[in-house]
Structure formats: structure tokens, C-alpha cells
N, C-alpha and C. Protein backbone atom coordinates (compact mmCIF):
# COMPACT_ATOMS: atom_id res chain seq x y z
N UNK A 1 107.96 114.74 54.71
CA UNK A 1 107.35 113.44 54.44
C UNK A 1 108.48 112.43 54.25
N UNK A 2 108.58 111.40 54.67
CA UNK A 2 109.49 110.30 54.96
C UNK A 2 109.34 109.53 53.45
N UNK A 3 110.75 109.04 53.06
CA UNK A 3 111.05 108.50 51.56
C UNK A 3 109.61 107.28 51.58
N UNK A 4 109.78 106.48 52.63
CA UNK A 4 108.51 105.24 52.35
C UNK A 4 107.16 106.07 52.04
N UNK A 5 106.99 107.57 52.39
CA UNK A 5 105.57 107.54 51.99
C UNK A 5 105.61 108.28 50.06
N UNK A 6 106.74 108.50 49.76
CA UNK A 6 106.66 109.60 48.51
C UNK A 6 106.42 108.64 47.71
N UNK A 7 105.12 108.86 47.04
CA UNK A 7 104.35 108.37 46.05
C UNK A 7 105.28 107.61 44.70
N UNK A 8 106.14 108.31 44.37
CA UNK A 8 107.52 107.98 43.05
C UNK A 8 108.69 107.78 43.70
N UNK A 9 108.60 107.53 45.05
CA UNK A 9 110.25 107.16 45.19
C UNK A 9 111.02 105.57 44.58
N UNK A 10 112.08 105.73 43.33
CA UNK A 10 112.11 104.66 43.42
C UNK A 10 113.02 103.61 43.95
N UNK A 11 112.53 102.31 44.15
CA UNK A 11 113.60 101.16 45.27
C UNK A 11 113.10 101.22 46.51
N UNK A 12 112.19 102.62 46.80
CA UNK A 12 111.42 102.43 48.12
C UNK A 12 110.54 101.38 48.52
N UNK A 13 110.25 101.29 49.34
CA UNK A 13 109.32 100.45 49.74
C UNK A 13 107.89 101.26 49.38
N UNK A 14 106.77 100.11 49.27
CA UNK A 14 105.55 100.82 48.20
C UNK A 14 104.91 101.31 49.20
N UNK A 15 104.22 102.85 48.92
CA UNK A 15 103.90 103.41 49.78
C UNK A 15 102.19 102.96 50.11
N UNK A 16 101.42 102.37 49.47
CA UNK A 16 100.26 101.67 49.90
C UNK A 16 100.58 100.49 50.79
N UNK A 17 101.49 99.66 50.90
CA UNK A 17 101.64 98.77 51.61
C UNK A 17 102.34 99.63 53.38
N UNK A 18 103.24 100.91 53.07
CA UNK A 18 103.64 101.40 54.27
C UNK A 18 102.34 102.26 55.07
N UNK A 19 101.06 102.73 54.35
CA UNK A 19 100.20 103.02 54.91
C UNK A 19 98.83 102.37 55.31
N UNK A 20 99.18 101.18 54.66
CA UNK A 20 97.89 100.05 55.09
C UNK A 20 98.78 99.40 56.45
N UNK A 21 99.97 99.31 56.42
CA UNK A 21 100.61 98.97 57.80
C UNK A 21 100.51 99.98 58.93
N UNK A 22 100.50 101.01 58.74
CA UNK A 22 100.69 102.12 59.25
C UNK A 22 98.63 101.93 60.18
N UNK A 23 97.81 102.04 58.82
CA UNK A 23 96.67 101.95 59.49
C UNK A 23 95.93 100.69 60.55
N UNK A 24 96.70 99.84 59.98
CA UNK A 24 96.72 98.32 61.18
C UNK A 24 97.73 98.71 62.21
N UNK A 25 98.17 99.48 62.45
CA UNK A 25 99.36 99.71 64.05
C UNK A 25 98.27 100.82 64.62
N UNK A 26 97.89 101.89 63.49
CA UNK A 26 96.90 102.78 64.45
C UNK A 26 95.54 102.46 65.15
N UNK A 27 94.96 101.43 64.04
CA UNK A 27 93.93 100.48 64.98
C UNK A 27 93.63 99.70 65.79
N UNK A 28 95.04 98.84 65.62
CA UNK A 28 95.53 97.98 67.07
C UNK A 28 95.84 98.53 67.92
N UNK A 29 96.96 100.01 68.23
CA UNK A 29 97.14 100.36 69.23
C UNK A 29 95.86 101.38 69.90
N UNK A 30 95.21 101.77 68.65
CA UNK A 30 93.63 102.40 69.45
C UNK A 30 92.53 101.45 70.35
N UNK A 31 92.50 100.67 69.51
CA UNK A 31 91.67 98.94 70.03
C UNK A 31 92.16 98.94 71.76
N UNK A 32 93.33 98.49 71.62
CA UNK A 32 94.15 98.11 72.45
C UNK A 32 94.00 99.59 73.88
N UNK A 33 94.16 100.50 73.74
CA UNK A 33 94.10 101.69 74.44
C UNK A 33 92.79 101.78 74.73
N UNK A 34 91.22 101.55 74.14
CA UNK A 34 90.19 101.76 74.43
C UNK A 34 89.71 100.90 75.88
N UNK A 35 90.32 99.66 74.96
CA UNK A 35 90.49 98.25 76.01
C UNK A 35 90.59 98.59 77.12
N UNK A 36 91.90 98.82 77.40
CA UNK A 36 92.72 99.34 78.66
C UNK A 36 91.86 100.23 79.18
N UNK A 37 91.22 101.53 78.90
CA UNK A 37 90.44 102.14 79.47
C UNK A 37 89.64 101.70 80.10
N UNK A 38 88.92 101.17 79.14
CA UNK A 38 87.70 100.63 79.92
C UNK A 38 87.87 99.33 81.19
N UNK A 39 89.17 98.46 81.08
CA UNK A 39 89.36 97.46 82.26
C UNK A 39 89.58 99.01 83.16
N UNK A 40 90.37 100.18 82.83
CA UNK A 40 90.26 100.98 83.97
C UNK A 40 89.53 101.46 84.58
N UNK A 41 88.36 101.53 84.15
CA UNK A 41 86.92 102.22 84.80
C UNK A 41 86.35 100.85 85.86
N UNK A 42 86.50 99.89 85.32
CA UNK A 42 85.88 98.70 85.68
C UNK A 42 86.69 97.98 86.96
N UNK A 43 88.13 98.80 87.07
CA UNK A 43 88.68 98.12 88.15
C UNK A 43 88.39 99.53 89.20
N UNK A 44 88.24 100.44 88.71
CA UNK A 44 88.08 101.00 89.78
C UNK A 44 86.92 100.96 90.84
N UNK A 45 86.15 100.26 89.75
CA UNK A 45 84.86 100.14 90.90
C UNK A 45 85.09 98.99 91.34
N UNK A 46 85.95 97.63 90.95
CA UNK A 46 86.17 96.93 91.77
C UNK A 46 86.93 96.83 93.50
N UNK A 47 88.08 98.18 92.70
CA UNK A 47 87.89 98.57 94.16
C UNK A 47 87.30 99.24 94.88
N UNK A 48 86.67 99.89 94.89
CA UNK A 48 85.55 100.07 95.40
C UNK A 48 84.56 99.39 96.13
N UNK A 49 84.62 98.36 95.56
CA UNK A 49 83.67 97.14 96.17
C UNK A 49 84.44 96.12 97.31
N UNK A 50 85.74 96.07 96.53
CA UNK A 50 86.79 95.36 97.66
C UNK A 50 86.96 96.35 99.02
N UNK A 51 87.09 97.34 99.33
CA UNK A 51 86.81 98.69 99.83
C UNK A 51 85.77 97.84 101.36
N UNK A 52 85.09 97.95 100.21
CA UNK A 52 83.50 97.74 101.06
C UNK A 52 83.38 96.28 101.63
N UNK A 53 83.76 95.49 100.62
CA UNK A 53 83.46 94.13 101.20
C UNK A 53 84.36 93.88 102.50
N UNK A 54 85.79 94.07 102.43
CA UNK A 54 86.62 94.14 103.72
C UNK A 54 86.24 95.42 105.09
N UNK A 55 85.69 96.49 104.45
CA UNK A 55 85.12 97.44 105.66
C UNK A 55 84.13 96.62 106.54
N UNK A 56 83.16 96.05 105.45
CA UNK A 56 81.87 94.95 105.87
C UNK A 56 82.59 93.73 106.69
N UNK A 57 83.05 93.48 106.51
CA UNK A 57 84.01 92.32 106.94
C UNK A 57 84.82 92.37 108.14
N UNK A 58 85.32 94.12 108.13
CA UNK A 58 86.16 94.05 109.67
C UNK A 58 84.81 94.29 110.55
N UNK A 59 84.02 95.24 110.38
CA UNK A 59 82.96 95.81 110.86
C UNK A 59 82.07 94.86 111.66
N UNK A 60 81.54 94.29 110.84
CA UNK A 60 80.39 93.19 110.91
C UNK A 60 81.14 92.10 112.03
N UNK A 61 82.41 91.62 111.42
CA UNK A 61 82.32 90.22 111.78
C UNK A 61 83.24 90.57 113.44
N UNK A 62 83.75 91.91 113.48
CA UNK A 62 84.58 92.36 115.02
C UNK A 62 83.30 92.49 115.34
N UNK A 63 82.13 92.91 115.40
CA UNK A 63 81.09 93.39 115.98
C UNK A 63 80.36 92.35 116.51
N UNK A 64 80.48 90.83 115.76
CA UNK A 64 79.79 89.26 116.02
C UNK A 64 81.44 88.89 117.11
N UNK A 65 82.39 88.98 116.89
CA UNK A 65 83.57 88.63 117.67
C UNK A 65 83.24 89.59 119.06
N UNK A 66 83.25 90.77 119.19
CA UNK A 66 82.82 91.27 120.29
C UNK A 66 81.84 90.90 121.29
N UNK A 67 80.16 90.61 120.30
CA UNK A 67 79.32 90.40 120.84
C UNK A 67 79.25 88.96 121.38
N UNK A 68 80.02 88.39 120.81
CA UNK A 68 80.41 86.70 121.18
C UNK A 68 78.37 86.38 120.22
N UNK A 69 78.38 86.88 118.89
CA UNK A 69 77.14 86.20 118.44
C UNK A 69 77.57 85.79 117.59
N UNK A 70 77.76 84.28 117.23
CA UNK A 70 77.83 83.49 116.04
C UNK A 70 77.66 83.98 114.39
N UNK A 71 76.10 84.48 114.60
CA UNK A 71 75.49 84.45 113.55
C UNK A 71 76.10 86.01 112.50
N UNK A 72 76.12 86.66 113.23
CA UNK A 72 76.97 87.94 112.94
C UNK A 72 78.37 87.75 112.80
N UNK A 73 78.73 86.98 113.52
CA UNK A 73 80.42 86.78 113.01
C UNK A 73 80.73 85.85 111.91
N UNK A 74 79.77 85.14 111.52
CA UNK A 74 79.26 84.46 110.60
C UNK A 74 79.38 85.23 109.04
N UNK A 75 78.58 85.97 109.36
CA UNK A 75 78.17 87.10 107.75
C UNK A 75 79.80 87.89 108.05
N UNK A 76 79.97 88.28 109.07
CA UNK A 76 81.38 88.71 108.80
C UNK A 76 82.70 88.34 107.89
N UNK A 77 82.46 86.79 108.62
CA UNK A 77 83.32 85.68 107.50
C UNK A 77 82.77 85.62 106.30
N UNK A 78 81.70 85.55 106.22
CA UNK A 78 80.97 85.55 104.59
C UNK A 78 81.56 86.85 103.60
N UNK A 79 81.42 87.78 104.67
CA UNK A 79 82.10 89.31 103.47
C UNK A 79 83.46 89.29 103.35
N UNK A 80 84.03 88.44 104.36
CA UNK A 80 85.72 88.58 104.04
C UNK A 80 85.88 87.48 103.09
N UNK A 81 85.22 86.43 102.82
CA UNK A 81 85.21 85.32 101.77
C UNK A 81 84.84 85.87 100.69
N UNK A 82 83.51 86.72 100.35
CA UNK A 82 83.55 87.76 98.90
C UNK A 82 84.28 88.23 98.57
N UNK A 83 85.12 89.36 99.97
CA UNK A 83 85.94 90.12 99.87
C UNK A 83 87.62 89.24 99.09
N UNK A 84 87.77 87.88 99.56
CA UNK A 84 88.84 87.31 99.05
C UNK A 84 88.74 87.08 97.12
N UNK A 85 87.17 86.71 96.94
CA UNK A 85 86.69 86.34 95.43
C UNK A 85 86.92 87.47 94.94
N UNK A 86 86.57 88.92 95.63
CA UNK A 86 86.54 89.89 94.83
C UNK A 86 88.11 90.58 94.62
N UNK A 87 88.58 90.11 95.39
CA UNK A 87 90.14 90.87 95.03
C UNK A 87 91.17 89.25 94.11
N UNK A 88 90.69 88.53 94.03
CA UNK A 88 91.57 87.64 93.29
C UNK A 88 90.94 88.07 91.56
N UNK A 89 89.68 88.41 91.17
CA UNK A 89 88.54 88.59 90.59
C UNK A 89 89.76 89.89 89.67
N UNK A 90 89.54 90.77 90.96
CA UNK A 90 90.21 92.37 90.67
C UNK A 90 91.98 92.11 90.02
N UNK A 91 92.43 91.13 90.69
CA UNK A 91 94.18 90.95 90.37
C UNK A 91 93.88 90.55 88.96
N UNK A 92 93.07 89.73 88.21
CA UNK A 92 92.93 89.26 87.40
C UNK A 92 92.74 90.28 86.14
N UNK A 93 92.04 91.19 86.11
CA UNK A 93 90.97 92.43 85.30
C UNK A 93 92.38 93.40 85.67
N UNK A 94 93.39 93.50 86.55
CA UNK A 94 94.54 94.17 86.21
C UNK A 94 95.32 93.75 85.51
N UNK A 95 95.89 92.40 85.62
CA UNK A 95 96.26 92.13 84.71
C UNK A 95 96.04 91.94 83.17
N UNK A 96 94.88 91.74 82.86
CA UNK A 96 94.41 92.04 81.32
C UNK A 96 94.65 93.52 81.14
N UNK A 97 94.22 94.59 82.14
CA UNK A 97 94.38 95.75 81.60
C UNK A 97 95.89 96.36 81.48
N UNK A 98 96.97 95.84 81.99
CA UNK A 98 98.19 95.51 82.02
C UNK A 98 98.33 94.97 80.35
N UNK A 99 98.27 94.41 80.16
CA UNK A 99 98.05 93.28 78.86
C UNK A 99 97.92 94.09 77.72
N UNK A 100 97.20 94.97 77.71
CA UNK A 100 96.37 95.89 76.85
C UNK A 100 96.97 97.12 76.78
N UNK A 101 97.47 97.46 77.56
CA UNK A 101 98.62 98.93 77.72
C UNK A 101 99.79 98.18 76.75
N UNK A 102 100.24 97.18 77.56
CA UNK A 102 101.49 96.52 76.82
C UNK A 102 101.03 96.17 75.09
N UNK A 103 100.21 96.21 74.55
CA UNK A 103 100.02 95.82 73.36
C UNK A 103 100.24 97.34 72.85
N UNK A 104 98.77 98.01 73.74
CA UNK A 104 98.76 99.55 72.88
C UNK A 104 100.36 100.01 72.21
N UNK A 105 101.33 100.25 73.80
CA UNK A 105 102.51 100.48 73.43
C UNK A 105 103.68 99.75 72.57
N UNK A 106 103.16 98.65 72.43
CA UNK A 106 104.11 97.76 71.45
C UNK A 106 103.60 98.61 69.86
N UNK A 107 102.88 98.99 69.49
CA UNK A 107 101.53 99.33 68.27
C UNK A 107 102.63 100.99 68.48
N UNK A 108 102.51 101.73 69.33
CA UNK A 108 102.69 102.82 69.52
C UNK A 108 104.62 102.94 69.30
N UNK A 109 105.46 101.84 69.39
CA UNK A 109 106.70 101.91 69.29
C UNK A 109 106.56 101.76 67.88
N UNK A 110 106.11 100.55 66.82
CA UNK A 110 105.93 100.33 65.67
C UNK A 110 105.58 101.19 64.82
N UNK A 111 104.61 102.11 64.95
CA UNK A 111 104.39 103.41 64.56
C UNK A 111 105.56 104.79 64.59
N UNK A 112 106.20 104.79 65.53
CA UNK A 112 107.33 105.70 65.85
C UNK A 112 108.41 105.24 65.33
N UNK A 113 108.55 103.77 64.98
CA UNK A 113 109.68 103.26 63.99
C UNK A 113 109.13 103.18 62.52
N UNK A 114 108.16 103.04 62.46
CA UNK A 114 107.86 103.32 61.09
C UNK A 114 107.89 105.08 60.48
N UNK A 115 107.65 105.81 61.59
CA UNK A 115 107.48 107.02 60.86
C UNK A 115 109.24 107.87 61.34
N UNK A 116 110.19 106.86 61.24
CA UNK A 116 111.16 107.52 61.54
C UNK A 116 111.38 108.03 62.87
N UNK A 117 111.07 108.43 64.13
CA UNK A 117 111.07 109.00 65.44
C UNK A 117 112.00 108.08 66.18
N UNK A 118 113.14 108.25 65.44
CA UNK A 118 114.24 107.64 66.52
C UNK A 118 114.24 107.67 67.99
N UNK A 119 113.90 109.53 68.53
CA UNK A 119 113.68 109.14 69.98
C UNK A 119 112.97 108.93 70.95
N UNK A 120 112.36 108.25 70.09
CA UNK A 120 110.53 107.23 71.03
C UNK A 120 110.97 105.86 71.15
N UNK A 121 111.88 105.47 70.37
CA UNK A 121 112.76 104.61 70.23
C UNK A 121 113.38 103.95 71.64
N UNK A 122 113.38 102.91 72.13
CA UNK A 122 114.25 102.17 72.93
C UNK A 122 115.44 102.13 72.80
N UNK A 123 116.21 103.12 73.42
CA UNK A 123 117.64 103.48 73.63
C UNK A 123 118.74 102.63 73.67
N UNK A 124 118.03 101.22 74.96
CA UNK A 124 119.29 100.77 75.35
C UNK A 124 119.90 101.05 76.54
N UNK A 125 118.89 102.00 77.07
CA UNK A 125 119.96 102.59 78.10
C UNK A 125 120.52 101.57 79.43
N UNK A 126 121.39 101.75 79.77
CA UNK A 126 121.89 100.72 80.94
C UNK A 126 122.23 99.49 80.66
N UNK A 127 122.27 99.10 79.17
CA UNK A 127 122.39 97.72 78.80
C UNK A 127 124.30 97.41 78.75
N UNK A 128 125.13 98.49 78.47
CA UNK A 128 126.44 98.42 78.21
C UNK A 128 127.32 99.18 79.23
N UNK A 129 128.04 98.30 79.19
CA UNK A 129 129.09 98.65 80.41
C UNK A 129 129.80 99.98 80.47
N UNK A 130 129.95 100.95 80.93
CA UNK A 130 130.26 102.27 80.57
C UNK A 130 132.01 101.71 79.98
N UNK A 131 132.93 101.00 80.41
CA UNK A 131 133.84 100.84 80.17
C UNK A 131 133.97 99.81 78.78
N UNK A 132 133.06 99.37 78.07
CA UNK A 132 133.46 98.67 76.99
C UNK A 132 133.56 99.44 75.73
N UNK A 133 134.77 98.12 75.17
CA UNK A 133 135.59 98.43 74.08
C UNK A 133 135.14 98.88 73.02
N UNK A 134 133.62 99.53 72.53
CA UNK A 134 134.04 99.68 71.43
C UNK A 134 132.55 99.96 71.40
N UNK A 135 131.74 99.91 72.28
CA UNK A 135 130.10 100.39 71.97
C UNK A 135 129.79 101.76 72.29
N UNK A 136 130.55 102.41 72.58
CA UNK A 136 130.67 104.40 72.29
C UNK A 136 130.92 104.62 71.26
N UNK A 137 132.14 103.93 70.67
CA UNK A 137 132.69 104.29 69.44
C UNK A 137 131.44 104.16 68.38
N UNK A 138 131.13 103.34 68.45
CA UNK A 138 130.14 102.28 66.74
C UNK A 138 128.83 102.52 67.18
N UNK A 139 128.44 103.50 68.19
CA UNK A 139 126.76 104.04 69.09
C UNK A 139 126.09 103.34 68.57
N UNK A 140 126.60 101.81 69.54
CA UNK A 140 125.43 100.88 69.75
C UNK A 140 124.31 101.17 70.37
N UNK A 141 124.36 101.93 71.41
CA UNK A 141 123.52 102.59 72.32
C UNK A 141 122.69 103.54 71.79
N UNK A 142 122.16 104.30 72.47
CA UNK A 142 121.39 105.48 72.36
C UNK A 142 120.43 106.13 71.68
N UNK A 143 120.45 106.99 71.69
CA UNK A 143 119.16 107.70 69.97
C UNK A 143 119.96 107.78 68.66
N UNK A 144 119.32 106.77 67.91
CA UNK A 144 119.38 106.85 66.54
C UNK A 144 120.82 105.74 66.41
N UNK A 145 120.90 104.54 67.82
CA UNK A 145 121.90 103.96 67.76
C UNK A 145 121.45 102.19 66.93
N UNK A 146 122.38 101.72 66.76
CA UNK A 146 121.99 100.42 66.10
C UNK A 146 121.13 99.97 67.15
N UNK A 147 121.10 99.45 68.59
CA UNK A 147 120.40 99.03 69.36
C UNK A 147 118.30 99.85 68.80
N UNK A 148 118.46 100.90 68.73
CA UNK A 148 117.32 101.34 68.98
C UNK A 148 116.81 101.22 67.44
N UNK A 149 117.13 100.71 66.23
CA UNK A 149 117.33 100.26 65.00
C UNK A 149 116.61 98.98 64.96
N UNK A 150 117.62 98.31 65.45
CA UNK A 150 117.28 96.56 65.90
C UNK A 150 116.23 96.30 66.47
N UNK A 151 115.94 96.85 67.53
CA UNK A 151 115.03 96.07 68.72
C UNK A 151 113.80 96.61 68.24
N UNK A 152 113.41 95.14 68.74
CA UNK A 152 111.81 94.85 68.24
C UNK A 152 111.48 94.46 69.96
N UNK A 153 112.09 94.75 70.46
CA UNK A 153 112.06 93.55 71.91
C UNK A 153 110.78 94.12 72.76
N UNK A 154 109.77 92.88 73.46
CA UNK A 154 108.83 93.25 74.01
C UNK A 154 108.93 92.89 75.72
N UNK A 155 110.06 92.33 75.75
CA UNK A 155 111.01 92.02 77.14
C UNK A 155 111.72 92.68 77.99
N UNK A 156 111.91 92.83 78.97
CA UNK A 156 113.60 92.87 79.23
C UNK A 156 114.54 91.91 78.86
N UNK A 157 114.22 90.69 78.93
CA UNK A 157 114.93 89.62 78.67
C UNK A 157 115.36 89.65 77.22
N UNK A 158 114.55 90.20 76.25
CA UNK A 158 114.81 90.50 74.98
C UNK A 158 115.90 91.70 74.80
N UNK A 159 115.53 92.32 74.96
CA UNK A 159 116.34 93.39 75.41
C UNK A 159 117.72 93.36 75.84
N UNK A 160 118.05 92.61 76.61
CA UNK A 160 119.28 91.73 77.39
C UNK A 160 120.15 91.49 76.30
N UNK A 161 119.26 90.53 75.28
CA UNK A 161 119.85 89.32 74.82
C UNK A 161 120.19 90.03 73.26
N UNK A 162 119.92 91.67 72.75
CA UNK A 162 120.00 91.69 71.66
C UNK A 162 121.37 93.13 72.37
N UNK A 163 121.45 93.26 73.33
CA UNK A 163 122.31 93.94 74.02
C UNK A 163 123.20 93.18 74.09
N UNK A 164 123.45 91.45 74.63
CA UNK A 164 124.42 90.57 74.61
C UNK A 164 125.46 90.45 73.57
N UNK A 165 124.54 90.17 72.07
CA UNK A 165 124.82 90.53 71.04
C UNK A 165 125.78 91.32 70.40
N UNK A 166 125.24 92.28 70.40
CA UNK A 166 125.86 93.82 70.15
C UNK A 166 127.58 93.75 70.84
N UNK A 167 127.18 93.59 72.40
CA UNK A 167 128.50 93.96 72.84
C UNK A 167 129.49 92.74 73.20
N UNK A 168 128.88 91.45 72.09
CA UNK A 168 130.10 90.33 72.69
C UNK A 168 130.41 90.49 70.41
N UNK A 169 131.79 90.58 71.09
CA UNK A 169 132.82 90.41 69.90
C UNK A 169 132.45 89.09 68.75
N UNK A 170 132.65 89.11 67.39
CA UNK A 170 132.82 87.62 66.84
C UNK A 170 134.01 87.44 66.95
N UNK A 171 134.22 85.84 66.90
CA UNK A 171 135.37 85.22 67.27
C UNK A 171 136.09 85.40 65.89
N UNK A 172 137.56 85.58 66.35
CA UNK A 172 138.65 85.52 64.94
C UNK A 172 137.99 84.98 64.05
N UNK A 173 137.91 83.68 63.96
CA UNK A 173 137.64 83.01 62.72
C UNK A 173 136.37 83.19 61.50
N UNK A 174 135.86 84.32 62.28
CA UNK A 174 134.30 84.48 61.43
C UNK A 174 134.84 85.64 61.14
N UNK A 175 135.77 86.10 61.51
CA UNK A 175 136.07 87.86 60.72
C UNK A 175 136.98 87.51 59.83
């Protein structure tokens, strides 16, 4: 059992406040994961339908283009015009379910830093130059390194910039 949860530890942090946090990361990242499921069931039948509306669409409207009949090449264009609503429709319902993974797992890193699990942890990896001065030495990097300590980052760009950090020196005058 980890010092934040022992009931008498003292100078710890209070262990009702580390498990009422603990139960708001497990409900957000469950929330969040149910979410996601379900945009997944729901896109799959969208494609499904996109599937169909463009099959309908080559089908139908080559079959009015062949026959040289208007009216059939007509509804052809009509299913490839659904077919366009329904896949801008579909890009959209991925991206929320995109959205919703990315939360779950933000909930799911917070939890693994709260309960100690250094290596669920964001490493760092690839952020430092294999040749610099001094971030092997002081394992800025890696499991259980200051980087994977620090970062809260929900970016790459974040990520970057707390990597920037780390491996640019302070200037003389601040040391």
C-alpha cells in the first residue's frame, strides 16, 4: 500500500482526499471509455452505410450513365451527395470518439501516477539527444526519470517543450 493511502502516515498527504481523487480519475476515465465505445459501435454502422451509399452511387448512377437515362443518373448523384453528408457526418463521430479515448487515457495516466506505476508513465523516449551532456547522467529520461515525474503533458508539443527544459542548461548567472 502506497504512503498517500496509510491511514496514520504522518506529513502525508490525507488519505480521503487521495481516494476521493483517485475515485474522480476512475469515473472520468470509465465515463470517458464507455463514451468511446459506444461512438465505436455507432461509427461502425456508419460505415456501413457509407459502404452502401457509395456502392448505390457507383451502381445506380454508372447504370443511368450507361443507359444515357437522366433520371437514374440522377438518384445516382443523389446517393453520392448522401454518400458525401454521410462520410463528413462519420469524420466528425470519429473524431469525438478520438476525443474520448484521449480523455479516458489522460484519467488512466493520472491514476498510474497517482498509484505510483512509474512504468505506465511517459518516458520521454526520443526527446534527448543520445549525445547530450548530462541527461544520462541526472535520468532525465526514462522509467522512474524526472521527465516521467514532471509531465503532465497531453501534447507532443507539450512534451517537446518540458523536454526543452530539462535539456537546455541555466545560464551562469542563475546558478
Amino acid at each position: 500500500m502506497s504512503a498517500s493511502r496509510d491511514a496514520g502516515s504522518p506529513g502525508g498527504p490525507s488519505t480521503k482526499a487521495t481516494l476521493d481523487a483517485e475515485a474522480q480519475h476512475t469515473e472520468r476515465r470509465d465515463r470517458h471509455r464507455a463514451e468511446a465505445a459506444r461512438l465505436e459501435g455507432v461509427s461502425l454502422r456508419f460505415s456501413a452505410v457509407n459502404l452502401a451509399l457509395f456502392a448505390g452511387a457507383v451502381i445506380v448512377g454508372g447504370a443511368g450513365a450507361w443507359d444515357r437515362e437522366l433520371g437514374t443518373a440522377l438518384v445516382g448523384a443523389a446517393l453520392f451527395a448522401a454518400f458525401l453528408v454521410a462520410y463528413v457526418a462519420h469524420g466528425r463521430l470519429v473524431r469525438r470518439r478520438d476525443r474520448e479515448t484521449t480523455r479516458a487515457e489522460i484519467h488512466e495516466r493520472h491514476l498510474a501516477r497517482m498509484r505510483g506505476e512509474l512504468e505506465a508513465l511517459d518516458r520521454g523516449d526520443g526527446l534527448a539527444p543520445p549525445d547530450h551532456a548530462y541527461a544520462g547522467d541526472l535520468d532525465l529520461f526514462g522509467v522512474g526519470s524526472l521527465f516521467s515525474r514532471l509531465s503532465v503533458a497531453h501534447t507532443e508539443a507539450g512534451r517537446q517543450r518540458l523536454a526543452g527544459w530539462l535539456l537546455t542548461p541555466a545560464p551562469a548567472s542563475v546558478i
